[in-house]
N, C-alpha and C. Protein backbone atom coordinates (compact mmCIF):
# COMPACT_ATOMS: atom_id res chain seq x y z
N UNK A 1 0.85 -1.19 0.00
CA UNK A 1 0.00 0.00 0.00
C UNK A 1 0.88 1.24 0.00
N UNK A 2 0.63 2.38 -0.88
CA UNK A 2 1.24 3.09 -1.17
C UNK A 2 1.22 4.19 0.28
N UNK A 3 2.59 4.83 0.68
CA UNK A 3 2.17 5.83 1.23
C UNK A 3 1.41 6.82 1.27
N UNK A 4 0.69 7.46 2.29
CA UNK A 4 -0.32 8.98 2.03
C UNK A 4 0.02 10.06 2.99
N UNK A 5 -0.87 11.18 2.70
CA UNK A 5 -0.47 12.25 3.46
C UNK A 5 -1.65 12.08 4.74
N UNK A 6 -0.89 12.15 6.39
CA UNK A 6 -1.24 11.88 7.09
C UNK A 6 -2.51 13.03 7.38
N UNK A 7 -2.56 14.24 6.80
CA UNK A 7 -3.90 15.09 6.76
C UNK A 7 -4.70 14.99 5.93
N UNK A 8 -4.41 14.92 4.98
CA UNK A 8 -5.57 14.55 3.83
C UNK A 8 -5.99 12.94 3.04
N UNK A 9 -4.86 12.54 3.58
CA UNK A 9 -4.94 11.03 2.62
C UNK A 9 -4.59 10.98 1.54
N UNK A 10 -4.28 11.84 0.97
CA UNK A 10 -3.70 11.86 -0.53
C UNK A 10 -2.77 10.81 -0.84
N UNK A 11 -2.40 10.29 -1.98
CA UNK A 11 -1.23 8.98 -1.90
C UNK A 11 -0.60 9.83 -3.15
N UNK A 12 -0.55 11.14 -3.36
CA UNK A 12 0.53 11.84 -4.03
C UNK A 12 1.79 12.04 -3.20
N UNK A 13 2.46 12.42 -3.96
CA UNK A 13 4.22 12.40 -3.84
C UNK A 13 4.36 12.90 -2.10
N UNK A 14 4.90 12.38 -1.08
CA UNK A 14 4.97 12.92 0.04
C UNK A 14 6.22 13.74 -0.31
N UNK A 15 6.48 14.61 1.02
CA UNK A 15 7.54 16.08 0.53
C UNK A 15 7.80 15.91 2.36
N UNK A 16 9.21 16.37 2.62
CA UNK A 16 9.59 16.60 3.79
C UNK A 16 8.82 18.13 4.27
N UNK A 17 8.63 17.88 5.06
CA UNK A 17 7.28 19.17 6.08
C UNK A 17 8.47 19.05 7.22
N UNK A 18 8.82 20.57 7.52
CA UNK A 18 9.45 21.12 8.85
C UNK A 18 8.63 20.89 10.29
N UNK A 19 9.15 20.56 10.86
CA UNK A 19 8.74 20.06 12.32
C UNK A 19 8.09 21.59 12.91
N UNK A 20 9.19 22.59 12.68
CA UNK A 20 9.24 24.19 13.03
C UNK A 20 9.25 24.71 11.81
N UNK A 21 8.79 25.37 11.36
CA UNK A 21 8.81 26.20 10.32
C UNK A 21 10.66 26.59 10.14
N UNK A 22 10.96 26.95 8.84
CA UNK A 22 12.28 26.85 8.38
C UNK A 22 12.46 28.16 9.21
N UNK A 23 11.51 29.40 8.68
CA UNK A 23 11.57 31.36 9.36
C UNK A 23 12.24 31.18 10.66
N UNK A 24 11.96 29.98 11.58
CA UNK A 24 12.72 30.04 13.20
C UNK A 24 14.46 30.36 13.07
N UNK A 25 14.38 29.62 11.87
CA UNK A 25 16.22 29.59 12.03
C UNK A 25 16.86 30.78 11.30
N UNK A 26 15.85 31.95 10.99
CA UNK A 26 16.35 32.97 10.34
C UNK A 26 16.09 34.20 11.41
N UNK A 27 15.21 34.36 12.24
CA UNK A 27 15.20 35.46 12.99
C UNK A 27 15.75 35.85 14.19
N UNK A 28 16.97 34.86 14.53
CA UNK A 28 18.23 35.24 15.30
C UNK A 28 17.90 34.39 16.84
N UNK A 29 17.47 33.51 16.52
CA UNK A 29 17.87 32.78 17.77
C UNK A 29 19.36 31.55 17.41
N UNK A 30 19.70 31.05 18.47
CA UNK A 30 20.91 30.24 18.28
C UNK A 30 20.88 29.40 17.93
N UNK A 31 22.01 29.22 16.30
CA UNK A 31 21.65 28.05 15.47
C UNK A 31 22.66 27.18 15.59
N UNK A 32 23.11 26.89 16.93
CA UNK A 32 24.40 26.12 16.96
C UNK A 32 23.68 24.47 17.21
N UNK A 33 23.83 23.41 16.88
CA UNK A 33 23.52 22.34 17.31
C UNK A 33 23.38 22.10 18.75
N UNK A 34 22.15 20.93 18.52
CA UNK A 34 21.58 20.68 19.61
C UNK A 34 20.83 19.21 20.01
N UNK A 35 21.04 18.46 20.56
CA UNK A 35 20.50 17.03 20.81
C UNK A 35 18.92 16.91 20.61
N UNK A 36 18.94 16.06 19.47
CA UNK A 36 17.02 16.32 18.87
C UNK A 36 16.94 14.21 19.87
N UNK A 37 15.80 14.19 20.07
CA UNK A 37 14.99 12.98 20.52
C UNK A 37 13.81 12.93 20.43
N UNK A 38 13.27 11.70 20.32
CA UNK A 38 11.96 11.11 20.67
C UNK A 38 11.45 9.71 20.63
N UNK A 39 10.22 9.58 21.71
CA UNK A 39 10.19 8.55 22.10
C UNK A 39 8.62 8.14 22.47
N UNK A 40 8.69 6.96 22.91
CA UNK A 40 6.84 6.23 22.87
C UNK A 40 6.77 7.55 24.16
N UNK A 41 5.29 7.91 23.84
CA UNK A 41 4.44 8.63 25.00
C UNK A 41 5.04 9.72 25.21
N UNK A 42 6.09 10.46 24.33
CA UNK A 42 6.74 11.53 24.19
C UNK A 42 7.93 11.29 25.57
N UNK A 43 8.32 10.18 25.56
CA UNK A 43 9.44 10.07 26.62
C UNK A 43 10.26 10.00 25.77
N UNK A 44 11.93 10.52 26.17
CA UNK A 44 12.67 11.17 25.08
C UNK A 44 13.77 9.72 25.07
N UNK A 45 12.94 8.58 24.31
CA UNK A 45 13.76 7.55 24.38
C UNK A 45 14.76 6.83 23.28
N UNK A 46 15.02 7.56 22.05
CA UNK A 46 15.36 7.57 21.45
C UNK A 46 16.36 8.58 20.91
N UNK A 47 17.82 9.02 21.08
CA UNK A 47 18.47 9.90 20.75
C UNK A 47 18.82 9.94 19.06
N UNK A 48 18.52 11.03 18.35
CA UNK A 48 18.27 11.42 16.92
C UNK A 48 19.85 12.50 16.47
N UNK A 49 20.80 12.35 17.45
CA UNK A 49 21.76 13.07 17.44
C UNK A 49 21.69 14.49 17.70
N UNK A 50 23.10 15.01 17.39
CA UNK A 50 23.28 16.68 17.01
C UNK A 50 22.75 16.96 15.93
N UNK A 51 21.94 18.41 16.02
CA UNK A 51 22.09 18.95 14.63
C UNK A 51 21.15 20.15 15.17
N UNK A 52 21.18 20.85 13.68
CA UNK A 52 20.88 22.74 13.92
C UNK A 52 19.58 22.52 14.25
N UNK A 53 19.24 23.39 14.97
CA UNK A 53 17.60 23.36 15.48
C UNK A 53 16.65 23.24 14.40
N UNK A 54 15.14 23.17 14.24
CA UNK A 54 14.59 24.11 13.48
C UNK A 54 14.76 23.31 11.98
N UNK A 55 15.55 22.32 12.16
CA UNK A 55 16.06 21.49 10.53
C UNK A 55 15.20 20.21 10.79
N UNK A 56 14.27 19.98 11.65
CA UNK A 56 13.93 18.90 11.67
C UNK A 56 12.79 18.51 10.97
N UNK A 57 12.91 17.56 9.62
CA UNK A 57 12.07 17.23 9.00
C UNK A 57 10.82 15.41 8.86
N UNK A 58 9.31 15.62 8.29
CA UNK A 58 9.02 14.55 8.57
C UNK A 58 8.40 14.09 7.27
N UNK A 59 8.27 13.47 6.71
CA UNK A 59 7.67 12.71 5.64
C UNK A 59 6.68 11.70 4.75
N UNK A 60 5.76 13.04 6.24
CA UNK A 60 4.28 12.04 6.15
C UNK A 60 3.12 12.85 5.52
N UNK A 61 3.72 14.49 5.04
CA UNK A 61 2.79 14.84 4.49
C UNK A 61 3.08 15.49 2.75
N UNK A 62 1.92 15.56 1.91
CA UNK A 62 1.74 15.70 0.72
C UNK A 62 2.08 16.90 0.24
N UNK A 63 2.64 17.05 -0.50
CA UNK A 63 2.70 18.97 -1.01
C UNK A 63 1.81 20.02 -1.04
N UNK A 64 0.66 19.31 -1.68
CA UNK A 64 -0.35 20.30 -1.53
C UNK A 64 -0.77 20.81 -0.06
N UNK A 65 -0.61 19.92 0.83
CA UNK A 65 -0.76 20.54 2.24
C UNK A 65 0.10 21.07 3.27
N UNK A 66 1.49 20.64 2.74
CA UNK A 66 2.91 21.50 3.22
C UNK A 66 2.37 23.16 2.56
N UNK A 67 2.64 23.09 1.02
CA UNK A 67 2.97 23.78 0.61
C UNK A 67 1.41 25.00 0.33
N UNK A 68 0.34 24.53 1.60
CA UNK A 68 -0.86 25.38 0.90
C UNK A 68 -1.16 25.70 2.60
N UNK A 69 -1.97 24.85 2.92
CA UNK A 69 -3.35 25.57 4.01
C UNK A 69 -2.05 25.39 5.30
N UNK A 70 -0.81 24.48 5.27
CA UNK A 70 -0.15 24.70 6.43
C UNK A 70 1.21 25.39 6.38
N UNK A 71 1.60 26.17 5.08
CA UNK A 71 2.23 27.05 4.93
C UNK A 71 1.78 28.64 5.28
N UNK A 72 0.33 28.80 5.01
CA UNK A 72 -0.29 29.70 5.31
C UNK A 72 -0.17 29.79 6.84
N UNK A 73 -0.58 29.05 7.90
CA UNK A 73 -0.44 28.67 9.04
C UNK A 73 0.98 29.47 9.31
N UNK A 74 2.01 29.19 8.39
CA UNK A 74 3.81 29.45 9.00
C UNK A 74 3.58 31.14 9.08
N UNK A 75 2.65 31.64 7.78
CA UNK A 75 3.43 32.86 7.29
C UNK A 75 2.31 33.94 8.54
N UNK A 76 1.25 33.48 9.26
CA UNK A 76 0.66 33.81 10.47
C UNK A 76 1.55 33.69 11.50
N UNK A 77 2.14 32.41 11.55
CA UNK A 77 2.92 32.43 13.18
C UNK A 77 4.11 33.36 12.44
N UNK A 78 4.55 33.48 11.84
CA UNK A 78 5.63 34.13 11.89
C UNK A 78 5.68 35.88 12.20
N UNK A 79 4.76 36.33 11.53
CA UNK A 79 4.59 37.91 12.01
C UNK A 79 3.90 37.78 12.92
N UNK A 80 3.15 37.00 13.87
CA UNK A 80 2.56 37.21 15.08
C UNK A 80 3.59 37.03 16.21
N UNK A 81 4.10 35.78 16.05
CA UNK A 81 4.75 35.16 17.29
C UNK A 81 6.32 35.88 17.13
N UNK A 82 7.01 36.39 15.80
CA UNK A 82 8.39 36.44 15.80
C UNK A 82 8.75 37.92 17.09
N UNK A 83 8.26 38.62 17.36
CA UNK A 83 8.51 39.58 18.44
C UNK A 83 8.77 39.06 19.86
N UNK A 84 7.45 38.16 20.19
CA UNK A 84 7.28 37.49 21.24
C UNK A 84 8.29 36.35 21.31
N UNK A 85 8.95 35.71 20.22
CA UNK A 85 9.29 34.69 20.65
C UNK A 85 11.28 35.72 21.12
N UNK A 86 11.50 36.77 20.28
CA UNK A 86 12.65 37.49 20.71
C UNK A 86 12.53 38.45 22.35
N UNK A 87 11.53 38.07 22.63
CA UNK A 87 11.34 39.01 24.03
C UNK A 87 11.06 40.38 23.70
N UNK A 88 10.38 40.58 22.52
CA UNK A 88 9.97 42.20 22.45
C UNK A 88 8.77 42.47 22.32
N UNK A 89 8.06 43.45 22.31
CA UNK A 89 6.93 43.51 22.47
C UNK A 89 5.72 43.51 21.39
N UNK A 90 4.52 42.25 22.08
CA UNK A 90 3.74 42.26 20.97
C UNK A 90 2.52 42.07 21.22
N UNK A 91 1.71 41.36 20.51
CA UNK A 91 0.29 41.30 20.54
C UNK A 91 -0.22 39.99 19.71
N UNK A 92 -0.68 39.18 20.35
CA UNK A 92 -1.41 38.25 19.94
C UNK A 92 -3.10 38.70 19.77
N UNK A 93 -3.32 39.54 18.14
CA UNK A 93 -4.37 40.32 18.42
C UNK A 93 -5.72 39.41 17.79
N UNK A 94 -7.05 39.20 18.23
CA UNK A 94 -8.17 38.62 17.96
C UNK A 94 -8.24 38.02 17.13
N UNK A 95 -7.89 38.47 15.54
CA UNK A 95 -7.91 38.03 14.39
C UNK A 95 -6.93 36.87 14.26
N UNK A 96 -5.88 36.92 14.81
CA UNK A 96 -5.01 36.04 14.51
C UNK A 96 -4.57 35.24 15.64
N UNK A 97 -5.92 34.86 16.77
CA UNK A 97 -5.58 33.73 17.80
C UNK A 97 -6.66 32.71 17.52
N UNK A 98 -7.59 32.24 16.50
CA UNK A 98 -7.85 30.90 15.72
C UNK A 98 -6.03 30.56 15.22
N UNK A 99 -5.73 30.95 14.06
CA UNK A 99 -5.06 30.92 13.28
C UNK A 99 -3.79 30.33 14.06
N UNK A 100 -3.42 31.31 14.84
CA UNK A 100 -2.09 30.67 16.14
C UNK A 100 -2.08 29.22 16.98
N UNK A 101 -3.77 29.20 17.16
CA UNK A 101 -3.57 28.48 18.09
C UNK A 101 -3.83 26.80 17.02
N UNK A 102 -4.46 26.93 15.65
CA UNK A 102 -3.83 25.88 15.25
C UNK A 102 -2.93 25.58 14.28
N UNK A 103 -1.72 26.97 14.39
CA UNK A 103 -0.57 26.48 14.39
C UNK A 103 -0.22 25.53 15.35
N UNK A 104 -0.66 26.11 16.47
CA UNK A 104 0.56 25.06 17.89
C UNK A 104 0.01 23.35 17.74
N UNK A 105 -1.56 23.25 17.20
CA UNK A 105 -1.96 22.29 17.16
C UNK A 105 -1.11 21.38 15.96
N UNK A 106 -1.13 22.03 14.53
CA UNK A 106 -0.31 21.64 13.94
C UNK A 106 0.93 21.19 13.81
N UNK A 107 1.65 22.29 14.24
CA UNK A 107 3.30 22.03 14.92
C UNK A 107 3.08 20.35 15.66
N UNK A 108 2.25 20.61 16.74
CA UNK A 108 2.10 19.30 17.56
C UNK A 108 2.00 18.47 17.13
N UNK A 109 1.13 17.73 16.14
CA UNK A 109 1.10 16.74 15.42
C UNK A 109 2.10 16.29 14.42
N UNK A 110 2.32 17.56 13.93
CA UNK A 110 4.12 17.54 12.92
C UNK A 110 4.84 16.32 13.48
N UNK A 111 5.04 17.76 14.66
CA UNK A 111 6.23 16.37 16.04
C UNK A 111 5.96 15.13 16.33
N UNK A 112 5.04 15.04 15.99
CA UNK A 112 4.48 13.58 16.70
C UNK A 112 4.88 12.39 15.98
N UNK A 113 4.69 12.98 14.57
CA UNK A 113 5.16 11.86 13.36
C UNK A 113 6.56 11.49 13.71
N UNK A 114 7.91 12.19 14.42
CA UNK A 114 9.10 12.35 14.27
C UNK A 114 9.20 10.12 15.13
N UNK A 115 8.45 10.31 15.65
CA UNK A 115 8.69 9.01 16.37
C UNK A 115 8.20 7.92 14.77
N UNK A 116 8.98 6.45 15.35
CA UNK A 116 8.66 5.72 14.30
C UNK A 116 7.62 5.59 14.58
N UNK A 117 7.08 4.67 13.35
CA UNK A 117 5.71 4.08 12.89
C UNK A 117 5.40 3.31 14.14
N UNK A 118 6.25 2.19 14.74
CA UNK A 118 6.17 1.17 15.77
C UNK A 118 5.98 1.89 16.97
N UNK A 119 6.32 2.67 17.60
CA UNK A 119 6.20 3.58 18.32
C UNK A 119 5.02 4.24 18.43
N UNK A 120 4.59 4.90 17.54
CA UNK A 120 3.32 5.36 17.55
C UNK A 120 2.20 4.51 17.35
N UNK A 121 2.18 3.12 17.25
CA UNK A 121 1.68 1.97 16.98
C UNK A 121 1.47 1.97 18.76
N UNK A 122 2.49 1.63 19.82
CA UNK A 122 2.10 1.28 20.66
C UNK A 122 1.58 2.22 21.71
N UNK A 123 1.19 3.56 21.61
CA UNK A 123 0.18 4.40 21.84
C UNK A 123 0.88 5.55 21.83
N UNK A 124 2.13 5.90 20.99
CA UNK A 124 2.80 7.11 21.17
C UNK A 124 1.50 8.21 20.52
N UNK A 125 1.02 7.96 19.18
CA UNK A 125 0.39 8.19 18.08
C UNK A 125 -1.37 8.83 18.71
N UNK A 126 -1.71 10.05 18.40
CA UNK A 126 -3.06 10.51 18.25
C UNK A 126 -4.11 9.63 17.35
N UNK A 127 -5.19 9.58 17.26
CA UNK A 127 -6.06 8.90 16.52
C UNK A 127 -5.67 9.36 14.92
N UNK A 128 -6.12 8.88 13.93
CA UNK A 128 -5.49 9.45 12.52
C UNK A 128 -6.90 10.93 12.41
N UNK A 129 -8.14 10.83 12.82
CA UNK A 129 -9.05 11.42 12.83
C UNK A 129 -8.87 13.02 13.56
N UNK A 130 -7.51 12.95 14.27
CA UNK A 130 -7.02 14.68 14.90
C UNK A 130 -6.25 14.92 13.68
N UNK A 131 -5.70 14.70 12.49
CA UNK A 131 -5.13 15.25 11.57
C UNK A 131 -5.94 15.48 10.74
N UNK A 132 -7.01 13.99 10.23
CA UNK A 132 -8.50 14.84 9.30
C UNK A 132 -8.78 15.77 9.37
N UNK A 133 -9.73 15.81 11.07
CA UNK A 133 -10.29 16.81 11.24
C UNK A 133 -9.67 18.20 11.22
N UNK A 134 -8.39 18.39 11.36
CA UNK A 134 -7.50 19.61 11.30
C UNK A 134 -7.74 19.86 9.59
N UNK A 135 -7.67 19.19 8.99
CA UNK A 135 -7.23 19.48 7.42
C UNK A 135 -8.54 19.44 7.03
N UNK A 136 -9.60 19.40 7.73
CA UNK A 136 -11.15 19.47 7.19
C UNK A 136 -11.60 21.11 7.22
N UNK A 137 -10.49 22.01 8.25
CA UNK A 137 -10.71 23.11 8.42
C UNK A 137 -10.31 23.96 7.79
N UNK A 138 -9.33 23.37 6.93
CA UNK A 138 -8.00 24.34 6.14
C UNK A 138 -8.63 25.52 6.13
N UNK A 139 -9.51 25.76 5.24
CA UNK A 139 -10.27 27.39 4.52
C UNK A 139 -10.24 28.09 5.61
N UNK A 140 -10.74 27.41 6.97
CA UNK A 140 -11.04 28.79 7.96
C UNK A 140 -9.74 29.16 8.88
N UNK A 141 -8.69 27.90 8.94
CA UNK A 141 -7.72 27.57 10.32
C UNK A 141 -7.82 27.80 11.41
N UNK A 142 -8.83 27.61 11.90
CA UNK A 142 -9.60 27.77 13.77
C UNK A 142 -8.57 26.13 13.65
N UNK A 143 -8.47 26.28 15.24
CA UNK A 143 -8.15 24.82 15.82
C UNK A 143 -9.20 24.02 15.58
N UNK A 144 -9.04 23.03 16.73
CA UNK A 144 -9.88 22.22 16.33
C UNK A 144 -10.83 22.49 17.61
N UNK A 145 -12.07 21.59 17.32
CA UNK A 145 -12.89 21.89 18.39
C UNK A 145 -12.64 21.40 19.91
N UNK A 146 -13.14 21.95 21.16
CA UNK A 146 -12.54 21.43 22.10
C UNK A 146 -11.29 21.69 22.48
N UNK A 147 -10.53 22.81 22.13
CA UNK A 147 -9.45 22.96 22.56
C UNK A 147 -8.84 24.41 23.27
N UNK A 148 -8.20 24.36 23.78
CA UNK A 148 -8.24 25.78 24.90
C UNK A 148 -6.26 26.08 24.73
N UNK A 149 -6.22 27.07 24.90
CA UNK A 149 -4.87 27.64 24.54
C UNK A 149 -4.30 28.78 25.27
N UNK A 150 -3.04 29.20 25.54
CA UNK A 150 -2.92 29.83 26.40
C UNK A 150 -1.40 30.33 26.11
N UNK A 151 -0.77 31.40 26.08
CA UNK A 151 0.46 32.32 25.98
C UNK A 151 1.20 32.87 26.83
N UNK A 152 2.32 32.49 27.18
CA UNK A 152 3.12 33.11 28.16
C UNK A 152 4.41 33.54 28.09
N UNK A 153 5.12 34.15 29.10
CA UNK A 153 6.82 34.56 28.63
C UNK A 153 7.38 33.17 29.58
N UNK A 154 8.53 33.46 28.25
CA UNK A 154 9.39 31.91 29.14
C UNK A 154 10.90 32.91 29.82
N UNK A 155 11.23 32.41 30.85
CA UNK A 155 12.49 33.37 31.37
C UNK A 155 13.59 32.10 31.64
N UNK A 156 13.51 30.30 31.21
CA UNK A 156 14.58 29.65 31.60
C UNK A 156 15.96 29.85 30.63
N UNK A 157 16.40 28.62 30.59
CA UNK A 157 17.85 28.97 30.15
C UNK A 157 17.18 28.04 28.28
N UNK A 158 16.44 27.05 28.19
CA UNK A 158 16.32 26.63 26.88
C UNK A 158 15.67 27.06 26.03
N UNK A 159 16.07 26.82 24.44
CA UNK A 159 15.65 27.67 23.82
C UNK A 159 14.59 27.28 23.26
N UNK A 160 14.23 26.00 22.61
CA UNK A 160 13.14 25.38 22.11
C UNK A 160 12.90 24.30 22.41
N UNK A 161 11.26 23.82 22.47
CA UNK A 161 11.12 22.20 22.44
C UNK A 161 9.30 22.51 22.46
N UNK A 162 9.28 21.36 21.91
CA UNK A 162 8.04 20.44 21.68
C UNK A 162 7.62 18.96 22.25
N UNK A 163 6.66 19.18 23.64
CA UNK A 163 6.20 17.80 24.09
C UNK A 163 4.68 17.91 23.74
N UNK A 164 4.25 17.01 23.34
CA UNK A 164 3.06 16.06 23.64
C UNK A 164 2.58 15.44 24.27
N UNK A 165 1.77 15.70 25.37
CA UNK A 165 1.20 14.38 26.04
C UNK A 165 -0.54 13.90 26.27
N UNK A 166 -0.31 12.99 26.16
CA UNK A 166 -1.45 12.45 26.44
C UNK A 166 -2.26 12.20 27.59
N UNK A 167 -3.40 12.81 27.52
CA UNK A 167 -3.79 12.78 29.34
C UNK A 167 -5.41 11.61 29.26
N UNK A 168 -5.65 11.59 30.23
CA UNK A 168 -6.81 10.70 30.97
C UNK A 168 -7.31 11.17 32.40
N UNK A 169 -8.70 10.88 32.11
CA UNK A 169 -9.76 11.52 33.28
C UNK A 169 -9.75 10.22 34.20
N UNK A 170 -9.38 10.83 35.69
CA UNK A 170 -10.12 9.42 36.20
C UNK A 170 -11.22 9.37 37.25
N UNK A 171 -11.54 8.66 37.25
CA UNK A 171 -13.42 8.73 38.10
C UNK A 171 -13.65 8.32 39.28
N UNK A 172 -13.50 7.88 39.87
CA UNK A 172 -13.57 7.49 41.56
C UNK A 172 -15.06 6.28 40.91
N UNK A 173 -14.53 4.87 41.02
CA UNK A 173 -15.36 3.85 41.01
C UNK A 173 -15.34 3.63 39.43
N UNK A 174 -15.17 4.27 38.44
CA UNK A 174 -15.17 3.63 37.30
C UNK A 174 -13.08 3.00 37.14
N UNK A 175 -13.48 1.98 36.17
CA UNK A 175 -11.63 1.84 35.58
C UNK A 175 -11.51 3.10 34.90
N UNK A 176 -9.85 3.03 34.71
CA UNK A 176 -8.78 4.29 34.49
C UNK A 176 -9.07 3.44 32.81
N UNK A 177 -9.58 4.98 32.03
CA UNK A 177 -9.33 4.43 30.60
C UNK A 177 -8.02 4.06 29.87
N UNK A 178 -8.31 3.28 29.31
CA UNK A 178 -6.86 2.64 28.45
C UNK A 178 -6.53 3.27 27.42
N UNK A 179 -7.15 4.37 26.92
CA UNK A 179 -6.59 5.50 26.18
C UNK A 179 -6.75 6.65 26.06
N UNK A 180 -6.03 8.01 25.58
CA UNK A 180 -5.88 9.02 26.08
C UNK A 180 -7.91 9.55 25.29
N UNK A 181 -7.76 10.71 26.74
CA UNK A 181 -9.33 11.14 26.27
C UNK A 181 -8.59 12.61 25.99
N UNK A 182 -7.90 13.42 25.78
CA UNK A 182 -7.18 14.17 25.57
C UNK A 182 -5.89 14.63 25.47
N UNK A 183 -5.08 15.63 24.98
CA UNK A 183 -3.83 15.42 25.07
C UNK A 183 -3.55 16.89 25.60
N UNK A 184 -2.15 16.95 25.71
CA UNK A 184 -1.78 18.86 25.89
C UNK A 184 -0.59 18.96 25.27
N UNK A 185 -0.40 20.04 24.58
CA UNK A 185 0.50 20.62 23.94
C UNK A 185 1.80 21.62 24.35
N UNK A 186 2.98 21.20 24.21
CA UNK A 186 3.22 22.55 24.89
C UNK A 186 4.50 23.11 23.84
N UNK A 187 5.00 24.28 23.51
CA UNK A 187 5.87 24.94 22.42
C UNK A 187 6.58 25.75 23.24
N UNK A 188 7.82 25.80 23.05
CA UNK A 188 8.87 26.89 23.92
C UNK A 188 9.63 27.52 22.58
N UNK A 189 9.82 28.69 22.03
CA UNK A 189 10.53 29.23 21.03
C UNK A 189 10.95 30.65 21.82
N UNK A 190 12.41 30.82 22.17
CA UNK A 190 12.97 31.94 22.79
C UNK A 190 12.58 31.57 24.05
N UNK A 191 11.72 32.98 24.30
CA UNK A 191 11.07 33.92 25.43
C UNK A 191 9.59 33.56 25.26
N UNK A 192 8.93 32.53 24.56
CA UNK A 192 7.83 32.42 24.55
C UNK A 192 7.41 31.03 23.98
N UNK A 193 6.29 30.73 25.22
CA UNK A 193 5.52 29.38 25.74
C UNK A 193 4.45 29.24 25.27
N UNK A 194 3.85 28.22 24.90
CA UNK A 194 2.43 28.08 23.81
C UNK A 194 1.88 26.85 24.34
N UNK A 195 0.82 27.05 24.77
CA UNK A 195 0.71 25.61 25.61
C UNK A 195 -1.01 25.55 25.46
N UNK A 196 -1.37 24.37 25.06
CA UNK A 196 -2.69 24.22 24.58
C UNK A 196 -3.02 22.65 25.23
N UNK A 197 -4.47 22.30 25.16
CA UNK A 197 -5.18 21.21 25.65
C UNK A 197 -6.38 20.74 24.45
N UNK A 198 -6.55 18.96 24.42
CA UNK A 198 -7.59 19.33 23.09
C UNK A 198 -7.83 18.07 24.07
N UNK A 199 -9.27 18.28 23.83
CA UNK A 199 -10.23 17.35 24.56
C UNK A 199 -10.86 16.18 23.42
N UNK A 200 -10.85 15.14 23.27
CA UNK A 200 -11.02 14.40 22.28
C UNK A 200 -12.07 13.52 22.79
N UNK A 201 -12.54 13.48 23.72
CA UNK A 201 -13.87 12.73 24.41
C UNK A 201 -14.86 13.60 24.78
N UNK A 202 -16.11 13.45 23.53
CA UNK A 202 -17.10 14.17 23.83
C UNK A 202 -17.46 14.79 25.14
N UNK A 203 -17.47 13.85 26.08
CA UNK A 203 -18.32 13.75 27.23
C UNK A 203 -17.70 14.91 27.94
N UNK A 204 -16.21 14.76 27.78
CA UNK A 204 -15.33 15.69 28.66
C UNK A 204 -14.86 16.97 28.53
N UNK A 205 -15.55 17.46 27.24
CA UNK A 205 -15.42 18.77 26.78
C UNK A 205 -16.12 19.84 27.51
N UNK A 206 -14.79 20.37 28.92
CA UNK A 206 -15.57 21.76 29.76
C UNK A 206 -14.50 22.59 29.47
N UNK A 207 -14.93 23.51 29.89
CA UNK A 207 -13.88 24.65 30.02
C UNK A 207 -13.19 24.45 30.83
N UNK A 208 -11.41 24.53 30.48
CA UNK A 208 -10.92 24.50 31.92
C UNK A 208 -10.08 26.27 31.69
N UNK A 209 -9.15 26.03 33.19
CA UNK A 209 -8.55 27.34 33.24
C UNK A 209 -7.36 26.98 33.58
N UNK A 210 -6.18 27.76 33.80
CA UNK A 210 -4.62 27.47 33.86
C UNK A 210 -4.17 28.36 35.03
């Protein structure tokens, strides 16, 4: 069976898609090498070596969707977030916090592919139905439904990273479900933190707060 693109299904030509958008490694943060990993359940169990940040590529999606509705996505985060992510001053203004926030969703799933196939086989991997539904939205780029997002300044010493995790509700008298009913997102670029939640079980879709 031929390969496809993990958002649309397409079984045209797959194309390497940036983990981070390429723009990160041009607007002056430090491009000296750096230890990339990943691993089942986003535990960092697999070392992927040195290399320049921001170069990390995956090869699960199609051109038309690199090069269209999630390129569009880059050229939003980039004049929104590039101030904020240098520590200067900005604005994440109305119009362009759909659009942001499923960048981070995007980005997230990017990353996710970076683990093998086997790996994401044994529950590293989101349902294939959180990448549909993302690419069902292209025209408008709102996230997806159910999901809550949130912006902050980062003041530690690292400069970037991307985890994923997968979370579960648990109930007092029912069993602990055996798979994730949501996940959370979180993005560090510079001086600035991007950290989102997507609720993937009907039932459990409330508002939360941070």
């Amino acid at each position: 069976m031929p390969a496809t693109c993990v958002f649309c299904g397409s079984a045209d030509t797959l194309t390497g898609a940036h983990v981070l958008g390429d723009w990160l490694s041009k607007i002056g943060l430090d491009p000296a090498p750096v230890p990339h990993g990943a691993g089942w359940l986003n535990r960092i169990g697999r070392e992927l070596g040195l290399r320049p940040p921001f170069r990390q590529k995956v090869r699960d999606v199609c051109g038309d969707c690199n090069h269209g509705w999630m390129s569009r996505l880059e050229v939003v985060a980039q004049r929104v977030l590039t101030p904020l992510i240098l520590g200067q001053p900005g604005r994440i203004e109305a119009a362009d916090q759909g659009a942001i926030a499923a960048w981070v969703q995007k980005t997230a799933l990017t990353a996710m592919l970076v683990s093998s196939e086997a790996d994401r086989g044994r529950g590293y991997g989101l349902p294939a139905s959180e990448y549909h539904e993302l690419y069902a939205l292209r025209n408008e780029l709102p996230p997806l439904p159910a999901s809550q997002f949130w912006a902050g300044r980062y003041e530690g010493v690292r400069g970037w990273s991307i985890r994923v995790t997968p979370l579960a509700v648990r109930v007092d008298g029912l069993p602990e479900p055996d798979r994730p009913q949501a996940y959370a997102m979180t993005i560090l670029l510079g001086q600035l933190v991007l950290q989102g939640v997507r609720l993937t079980t009907a039932i459990l879709q409330v508002e939360l707060s941070n």
